[in-house]
Protein backbone atom coordinates (compact mmCIF):
# COMPACT_ATOMS: atom_id res chain seq x y z
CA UNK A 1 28.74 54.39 65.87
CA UNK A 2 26.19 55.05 68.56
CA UNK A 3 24.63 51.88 69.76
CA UNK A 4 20.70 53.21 70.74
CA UNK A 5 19.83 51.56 74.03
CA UNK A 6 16.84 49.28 73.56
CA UNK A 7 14.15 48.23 76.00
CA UNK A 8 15.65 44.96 75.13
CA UNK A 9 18.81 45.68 76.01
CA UNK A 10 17.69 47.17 79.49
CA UNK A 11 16.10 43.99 80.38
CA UNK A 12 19.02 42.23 80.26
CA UNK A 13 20.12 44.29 83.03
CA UNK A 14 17.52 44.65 85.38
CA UNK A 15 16.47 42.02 87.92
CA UNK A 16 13.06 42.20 88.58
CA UNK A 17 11.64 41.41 91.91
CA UNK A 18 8.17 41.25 93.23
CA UNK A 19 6.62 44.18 94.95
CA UNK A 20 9.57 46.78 93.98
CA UNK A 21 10.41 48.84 90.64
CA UNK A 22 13.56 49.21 89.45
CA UNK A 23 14.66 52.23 87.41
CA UNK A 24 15.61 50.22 84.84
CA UNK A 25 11.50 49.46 84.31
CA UNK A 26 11.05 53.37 84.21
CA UNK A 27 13.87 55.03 82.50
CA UNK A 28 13.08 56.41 78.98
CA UNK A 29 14.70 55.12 75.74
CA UNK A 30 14.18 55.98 71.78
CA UNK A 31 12.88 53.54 69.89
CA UNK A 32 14.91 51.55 67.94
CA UNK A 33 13.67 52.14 64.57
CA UNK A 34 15.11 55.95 64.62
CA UNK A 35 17.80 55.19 62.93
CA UNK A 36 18.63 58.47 61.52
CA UNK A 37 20.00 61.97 63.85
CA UNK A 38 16.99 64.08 62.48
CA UNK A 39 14.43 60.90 63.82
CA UNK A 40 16.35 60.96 66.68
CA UNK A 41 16.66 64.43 67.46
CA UNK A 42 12.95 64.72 67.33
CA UNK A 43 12.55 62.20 70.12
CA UNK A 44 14.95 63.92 71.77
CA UNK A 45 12.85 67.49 71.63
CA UNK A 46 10.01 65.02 72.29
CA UNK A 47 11.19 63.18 75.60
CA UNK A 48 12.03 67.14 76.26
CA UNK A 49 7.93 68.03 76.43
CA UNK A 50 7.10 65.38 78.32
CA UNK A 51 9.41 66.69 81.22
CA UNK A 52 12.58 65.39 80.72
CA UNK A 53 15.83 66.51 82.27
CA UNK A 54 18.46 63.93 81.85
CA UNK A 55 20.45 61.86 78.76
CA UNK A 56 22.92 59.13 79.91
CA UNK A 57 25.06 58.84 77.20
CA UNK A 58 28.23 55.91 77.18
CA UNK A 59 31.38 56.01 75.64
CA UNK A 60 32.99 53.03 75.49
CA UNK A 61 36.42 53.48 74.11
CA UNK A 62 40.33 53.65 75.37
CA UNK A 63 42.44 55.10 72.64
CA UNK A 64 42.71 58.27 74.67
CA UNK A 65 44.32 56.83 77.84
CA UNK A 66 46.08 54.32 75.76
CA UNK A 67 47.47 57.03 73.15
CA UNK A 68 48.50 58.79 76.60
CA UNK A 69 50.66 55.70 77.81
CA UNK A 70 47.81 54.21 80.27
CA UNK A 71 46.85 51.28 80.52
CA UNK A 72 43.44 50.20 78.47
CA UNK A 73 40.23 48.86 80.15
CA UNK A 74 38.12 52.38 79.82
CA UNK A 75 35.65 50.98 77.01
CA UNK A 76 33.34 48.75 79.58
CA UNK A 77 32.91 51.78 82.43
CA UNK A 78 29.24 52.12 80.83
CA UNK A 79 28.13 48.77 80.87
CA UNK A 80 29.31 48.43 84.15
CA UNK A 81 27.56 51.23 85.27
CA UNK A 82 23.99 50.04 83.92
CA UNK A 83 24.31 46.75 85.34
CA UNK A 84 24.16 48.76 88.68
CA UNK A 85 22.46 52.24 88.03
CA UNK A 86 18.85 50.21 86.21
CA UNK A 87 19.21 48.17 89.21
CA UNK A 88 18.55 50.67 91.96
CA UNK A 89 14.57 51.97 93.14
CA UNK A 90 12.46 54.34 91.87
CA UNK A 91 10.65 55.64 94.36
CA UNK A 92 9.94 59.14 96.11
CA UNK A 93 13.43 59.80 95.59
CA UNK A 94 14.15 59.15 92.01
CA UNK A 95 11.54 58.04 89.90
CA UNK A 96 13.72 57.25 86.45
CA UNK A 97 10.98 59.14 84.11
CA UNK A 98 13.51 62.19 84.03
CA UNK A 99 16.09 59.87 82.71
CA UNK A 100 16.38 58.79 79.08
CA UNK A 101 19.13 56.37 78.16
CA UNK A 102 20.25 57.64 74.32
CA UNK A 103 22.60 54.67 74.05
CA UNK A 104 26.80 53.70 73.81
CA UNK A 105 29.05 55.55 71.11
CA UNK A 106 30.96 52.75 69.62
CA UNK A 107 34.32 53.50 68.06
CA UNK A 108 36.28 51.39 66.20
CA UNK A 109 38.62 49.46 68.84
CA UNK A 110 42.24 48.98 68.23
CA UNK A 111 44.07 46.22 68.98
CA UNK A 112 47.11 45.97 71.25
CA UNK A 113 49.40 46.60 68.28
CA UNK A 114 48.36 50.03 67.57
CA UNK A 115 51.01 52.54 67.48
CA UNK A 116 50.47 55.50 69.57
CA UNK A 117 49.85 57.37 66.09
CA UNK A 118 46.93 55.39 65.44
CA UNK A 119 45.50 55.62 68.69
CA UNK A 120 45.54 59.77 68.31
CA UNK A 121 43.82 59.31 65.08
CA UNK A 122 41.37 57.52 66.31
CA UNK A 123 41.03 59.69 69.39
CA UNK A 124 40.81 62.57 66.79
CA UNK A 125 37.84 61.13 64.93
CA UNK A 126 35.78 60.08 68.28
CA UNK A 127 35.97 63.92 68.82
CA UNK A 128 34.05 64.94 66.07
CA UNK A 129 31.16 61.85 66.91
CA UNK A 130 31.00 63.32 70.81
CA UNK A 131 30.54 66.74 69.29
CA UNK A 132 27.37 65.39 66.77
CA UNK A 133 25.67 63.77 69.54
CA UNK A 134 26.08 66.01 72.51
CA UNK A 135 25.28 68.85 70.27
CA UNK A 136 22.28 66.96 69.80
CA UNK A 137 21.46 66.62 73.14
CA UNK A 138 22.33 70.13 74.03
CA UNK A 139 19.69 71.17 71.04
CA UNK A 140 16.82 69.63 72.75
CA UNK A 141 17.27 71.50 76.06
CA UNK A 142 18.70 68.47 77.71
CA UNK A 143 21.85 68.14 79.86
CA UNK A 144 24.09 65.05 78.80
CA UNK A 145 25.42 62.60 81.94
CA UNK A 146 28.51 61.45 79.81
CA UNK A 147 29.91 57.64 81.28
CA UNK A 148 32.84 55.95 80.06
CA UNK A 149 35.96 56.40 77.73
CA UNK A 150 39.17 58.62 78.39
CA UNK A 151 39.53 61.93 79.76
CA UNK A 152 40.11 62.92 76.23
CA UNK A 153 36.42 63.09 75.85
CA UNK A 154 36.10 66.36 77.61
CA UNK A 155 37.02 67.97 74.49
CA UNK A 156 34.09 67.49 72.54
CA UNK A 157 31.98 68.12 75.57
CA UNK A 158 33.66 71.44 75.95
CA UNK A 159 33.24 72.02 72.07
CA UNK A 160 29.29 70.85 71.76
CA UNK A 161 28.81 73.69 74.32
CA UNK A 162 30.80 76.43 72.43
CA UNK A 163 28.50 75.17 69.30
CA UNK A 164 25.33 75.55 72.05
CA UNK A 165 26.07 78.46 73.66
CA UNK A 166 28.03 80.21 71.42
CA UNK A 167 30.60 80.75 74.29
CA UNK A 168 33.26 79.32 75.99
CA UNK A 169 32.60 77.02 79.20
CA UNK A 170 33.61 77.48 82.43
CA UNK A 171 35.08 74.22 83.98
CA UNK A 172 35.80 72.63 87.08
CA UNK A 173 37.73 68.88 87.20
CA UNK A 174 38.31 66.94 90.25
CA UNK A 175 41.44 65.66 88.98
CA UNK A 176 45.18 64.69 89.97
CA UNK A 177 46.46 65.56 86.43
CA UNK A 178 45.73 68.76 85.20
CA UNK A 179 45.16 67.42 81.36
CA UNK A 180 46.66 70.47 79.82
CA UNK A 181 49.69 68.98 78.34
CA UNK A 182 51.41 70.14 75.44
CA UNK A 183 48.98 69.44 72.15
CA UNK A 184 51.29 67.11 70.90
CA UNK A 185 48.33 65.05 69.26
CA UNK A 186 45.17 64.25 70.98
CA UNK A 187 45.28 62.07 74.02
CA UNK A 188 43.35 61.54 77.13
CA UNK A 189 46.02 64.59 78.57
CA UNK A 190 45.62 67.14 76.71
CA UNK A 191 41.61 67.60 76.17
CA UNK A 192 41.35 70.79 78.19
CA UNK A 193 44.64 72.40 76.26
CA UNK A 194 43.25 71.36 73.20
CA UNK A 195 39.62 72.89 74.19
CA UNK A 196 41.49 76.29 75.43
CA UNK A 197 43.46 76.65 71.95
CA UNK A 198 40.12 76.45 70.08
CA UNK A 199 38.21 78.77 71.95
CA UNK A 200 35.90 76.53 73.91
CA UNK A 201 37.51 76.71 77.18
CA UNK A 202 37.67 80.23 79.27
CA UNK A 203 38.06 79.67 82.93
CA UNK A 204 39.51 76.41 84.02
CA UNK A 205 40.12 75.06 87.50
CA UNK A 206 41.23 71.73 89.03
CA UNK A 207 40.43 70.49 92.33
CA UNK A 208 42.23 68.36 93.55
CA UNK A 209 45.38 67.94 91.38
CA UNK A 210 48.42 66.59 92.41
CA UNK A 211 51.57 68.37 93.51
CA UNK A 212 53.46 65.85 91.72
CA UNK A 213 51.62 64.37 88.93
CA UNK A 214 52.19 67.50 86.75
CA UNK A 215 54.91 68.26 84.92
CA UNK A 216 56.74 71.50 85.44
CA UNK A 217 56.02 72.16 81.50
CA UNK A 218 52.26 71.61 81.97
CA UNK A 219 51.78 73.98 85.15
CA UNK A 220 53.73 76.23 83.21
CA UNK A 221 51.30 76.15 80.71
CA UNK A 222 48.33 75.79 82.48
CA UNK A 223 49.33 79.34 84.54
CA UNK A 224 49.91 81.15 81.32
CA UNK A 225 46.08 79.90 80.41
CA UNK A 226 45.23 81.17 83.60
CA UNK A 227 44.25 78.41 85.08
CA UNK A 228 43.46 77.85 89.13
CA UNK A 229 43.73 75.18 91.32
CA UNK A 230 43.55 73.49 94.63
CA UNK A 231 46.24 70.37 95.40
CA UNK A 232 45.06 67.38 96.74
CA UNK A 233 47.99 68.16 99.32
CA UNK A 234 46.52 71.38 100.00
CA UNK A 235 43.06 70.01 100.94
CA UNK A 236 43.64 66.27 101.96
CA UNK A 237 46.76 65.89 103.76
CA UNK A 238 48.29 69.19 104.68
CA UNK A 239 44.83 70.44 105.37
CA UNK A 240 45.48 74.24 104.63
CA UNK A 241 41.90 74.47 103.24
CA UNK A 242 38.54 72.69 103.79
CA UNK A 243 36.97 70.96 100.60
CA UNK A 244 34.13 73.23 101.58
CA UNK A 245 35.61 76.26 101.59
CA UNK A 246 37.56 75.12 98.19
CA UNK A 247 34.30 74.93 96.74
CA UNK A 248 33.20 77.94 98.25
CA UNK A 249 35.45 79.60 96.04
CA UNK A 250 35.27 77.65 92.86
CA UNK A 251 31.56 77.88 92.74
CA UNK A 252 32.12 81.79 93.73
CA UNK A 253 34.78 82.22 90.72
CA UNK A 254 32.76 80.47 88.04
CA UNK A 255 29.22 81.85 88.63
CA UNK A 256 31.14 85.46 87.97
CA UNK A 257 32.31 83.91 84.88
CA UNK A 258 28.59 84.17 83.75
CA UNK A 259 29.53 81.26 81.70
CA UNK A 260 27.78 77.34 80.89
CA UNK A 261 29.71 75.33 83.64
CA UNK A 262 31.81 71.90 83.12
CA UNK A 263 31.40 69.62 85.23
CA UNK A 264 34.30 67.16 85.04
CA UNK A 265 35.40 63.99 87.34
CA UNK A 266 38.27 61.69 86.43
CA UNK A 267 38.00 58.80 88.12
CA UNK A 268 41.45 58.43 88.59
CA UNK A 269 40.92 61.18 91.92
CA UNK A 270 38.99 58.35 93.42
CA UNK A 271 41.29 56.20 96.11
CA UNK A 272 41.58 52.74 94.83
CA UNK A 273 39.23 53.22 91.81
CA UNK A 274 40.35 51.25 88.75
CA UNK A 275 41.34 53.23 85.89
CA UNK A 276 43.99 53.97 83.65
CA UNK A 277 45.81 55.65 86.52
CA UNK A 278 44.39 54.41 89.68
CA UNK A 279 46.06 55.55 92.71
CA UNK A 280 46.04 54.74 96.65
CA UNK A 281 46.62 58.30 97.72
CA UNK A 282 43.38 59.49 96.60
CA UNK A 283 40.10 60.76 97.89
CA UNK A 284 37.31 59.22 99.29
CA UNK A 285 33.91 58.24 96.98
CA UNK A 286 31.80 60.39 98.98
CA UNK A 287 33.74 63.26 99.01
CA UNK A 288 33.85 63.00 95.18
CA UNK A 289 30.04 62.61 95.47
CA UNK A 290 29.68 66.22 97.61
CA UNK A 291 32.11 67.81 95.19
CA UNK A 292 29.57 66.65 92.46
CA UNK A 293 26.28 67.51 94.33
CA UNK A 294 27.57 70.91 95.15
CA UNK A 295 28.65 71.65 92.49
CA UNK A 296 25.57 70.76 90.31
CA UNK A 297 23.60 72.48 93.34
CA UNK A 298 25.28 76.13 92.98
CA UNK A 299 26.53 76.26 89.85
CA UNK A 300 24.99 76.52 85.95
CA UNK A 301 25.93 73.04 84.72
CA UNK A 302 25.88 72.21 81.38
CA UNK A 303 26.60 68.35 81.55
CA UNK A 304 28.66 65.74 83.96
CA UNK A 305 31.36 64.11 82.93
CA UNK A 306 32.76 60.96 84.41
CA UNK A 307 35.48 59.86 82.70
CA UNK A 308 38.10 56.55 83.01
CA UNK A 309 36.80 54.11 85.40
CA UNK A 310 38.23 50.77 83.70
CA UNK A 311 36.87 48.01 85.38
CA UNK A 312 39.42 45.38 84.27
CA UNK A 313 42.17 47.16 86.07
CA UNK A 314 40.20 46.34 88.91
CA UNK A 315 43.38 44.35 91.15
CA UNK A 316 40.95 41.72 91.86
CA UNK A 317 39.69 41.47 88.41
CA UNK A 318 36.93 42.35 85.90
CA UNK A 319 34.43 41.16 88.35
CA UNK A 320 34.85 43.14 91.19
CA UNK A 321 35.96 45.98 88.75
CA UNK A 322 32.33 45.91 87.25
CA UNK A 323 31.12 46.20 90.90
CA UNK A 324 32.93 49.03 92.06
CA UNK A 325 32.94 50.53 88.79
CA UNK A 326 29.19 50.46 88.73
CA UNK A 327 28.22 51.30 92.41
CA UNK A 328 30.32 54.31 92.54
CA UNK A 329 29.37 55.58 89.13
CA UNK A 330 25.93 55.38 89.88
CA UNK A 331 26.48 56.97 93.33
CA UNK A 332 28.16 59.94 91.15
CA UNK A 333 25.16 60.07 89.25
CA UNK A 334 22.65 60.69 91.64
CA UNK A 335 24.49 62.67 93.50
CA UNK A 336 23.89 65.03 90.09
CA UNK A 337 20.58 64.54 89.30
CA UNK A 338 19.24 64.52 92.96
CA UNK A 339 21.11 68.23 92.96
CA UNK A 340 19.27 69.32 90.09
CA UNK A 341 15.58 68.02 91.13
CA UNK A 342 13.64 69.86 93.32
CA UNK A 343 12.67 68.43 96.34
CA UNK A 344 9.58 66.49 96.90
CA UNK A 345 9.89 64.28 99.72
């Protein structure tokens, strides 16, 4: 179910303060009476005319991780992320109007007791609901900024642009795992496999991944795909190439592609970032910030996705989860937009 986001709803995130604007007070949102897709998709084409760019979409589930053995927690990444994105200025930077915030898709949670069969059913069904409404999206000439959920998500991204564009995506994933495992069921590892298998996936790469976070099996497979990458050894420790001249290439390899680009982030790349699979040995925020900018900046993106930030794996709790959660989210964010704005100031 998606959950529209209400000017209601936005004020209970936003503090106002005298003498400044918040872009929670200029940020679009559909009225709440447009109930049905068709109402909804005419707002959409609507919001469109009147010189919109942007949709910030949540999804606030965790079967995928969870159906993938990680831990839960990736269902709250979007309301984290408001808390601190409708909190931040508009001003000569940023103003918000090119922003419209459609809402939070809502799938049924399961409880601790699901079996791992459940939890790839339901990760099944969310699929085809990420595939309605980004479709949607896609049909008004908007670009989605996906928040929230499992890695699993990228398949229906991938899928809504195949229905788009009528071709396969290009896409790049700042990522430790590679999420081409075996399609054993769907899970938050297998999205791109899945997306490859069905036609919606033609050039893949992964920045990023890690040397040992991949199973022989999955590199395996991932080669016979075709698929490229840089290690996070490679680039951060051993230091064999610049993250510059890594996306140097990347951006070089996919614009010859001539196809819609992908642009994926797993949170889980992030150093110290709570998700599913946080990690120590990871990168920093702002370099995962640059790898988003320039991307967006040299490439033909079709959407952003940021996927498994779970604030309540946060080691000092949901609290500080929702803080970090939210600050570097929105950081990620802007580092998108302000790529794809020209520059006035």
């Amino acid at each position: 179910m998606l959950q529209i986001m209400t000017h209601e709803a936005i004020k209970q995130f936003v503090s106002p303060r005298d003498g400044e604007t918040k872009l929670g007070q200029t940020v679009h949102v559909l009225a709440p009476s447009l109930t049905n897709s068709a109402a909804q998709q005419e707002a959409l084409h609507q919001f469109k005319s009147q010189g919109g760019q942007f949709v910030i979409l949540g999804i606030s589930e965790d079967a995928g991780p969870r159906a993938n053995l990680g831990r839960g927690g990736a269902n709250t990444a979007f309301e984290a992320t408001m808390s601190q994105w409708l909190n931040l200025q508009s001003n000569r930077y940023l103003h918000g109007k090119e922003c419209l915030i459609l809402g939070n898709l809502l799938p049924h949670h399961l409880d601790d007791n699901a079996t791992q069969a459940d939890l790839s059913k339901a990760t099944a069904e969310l699929d085809e609901q990420v595939i309605n409404i980004v479709s949607q999206i896609f049909a008004a000439q908007l670009t989605p900024i996906v928040i929230g959920g499992g890695h699993n998500n990228a398949y229906g991204l991938l899928m809504a642009v195949k229905g788009q564009f009528n071709q396969a995506a290009a896409a790049v994933n700042l990522d430790p795992h590679s999420d081409f495992r075996p399609r054993e069921g769907r899970h938050s590892g297998n999205g791109f496999s899945y997306a490859a298998a069905n036609g919606a996936l033609s050039y893949y790469h992964v920045l990023g991944l890690h040397e040992l976070k991949n199973s022989e099996a999955t590199l395996e497979q991932l080669s016979l795909f075709g698929g490229q990458w840089h290690t996070f050894q490679q680039i951060w420790v051993r230091r064999e190439i610049s993250l510059t001249e890594a996306l140097t290439q990347i951006s070089k390899n996919i614009n010859q592609t001539q196809s819609p680009v992908a642009l994926e982030l797993d949170v889980d790349a992030i150093a110290k970032m709570p998700s599913s699979a946080s990690t120590f040995a990871g990168i920093p925020l702002l370099d995962a910030c640059h790898y988003v900018s320039y991307m967006a900046k040299h490439t033909q993106t079709a959407y952003l996705h940021i996927a498994e930030a779970a604030p309540l794996c946060h080691e000092a709790g949901e609290s500080a989860g929702n803080r970090d959660v939210g600050q570097s989210v929105s950081e990620l964010i802007y580092a998108y937009i302000q790529a794809k704005q020209p520059q006035h100031y």
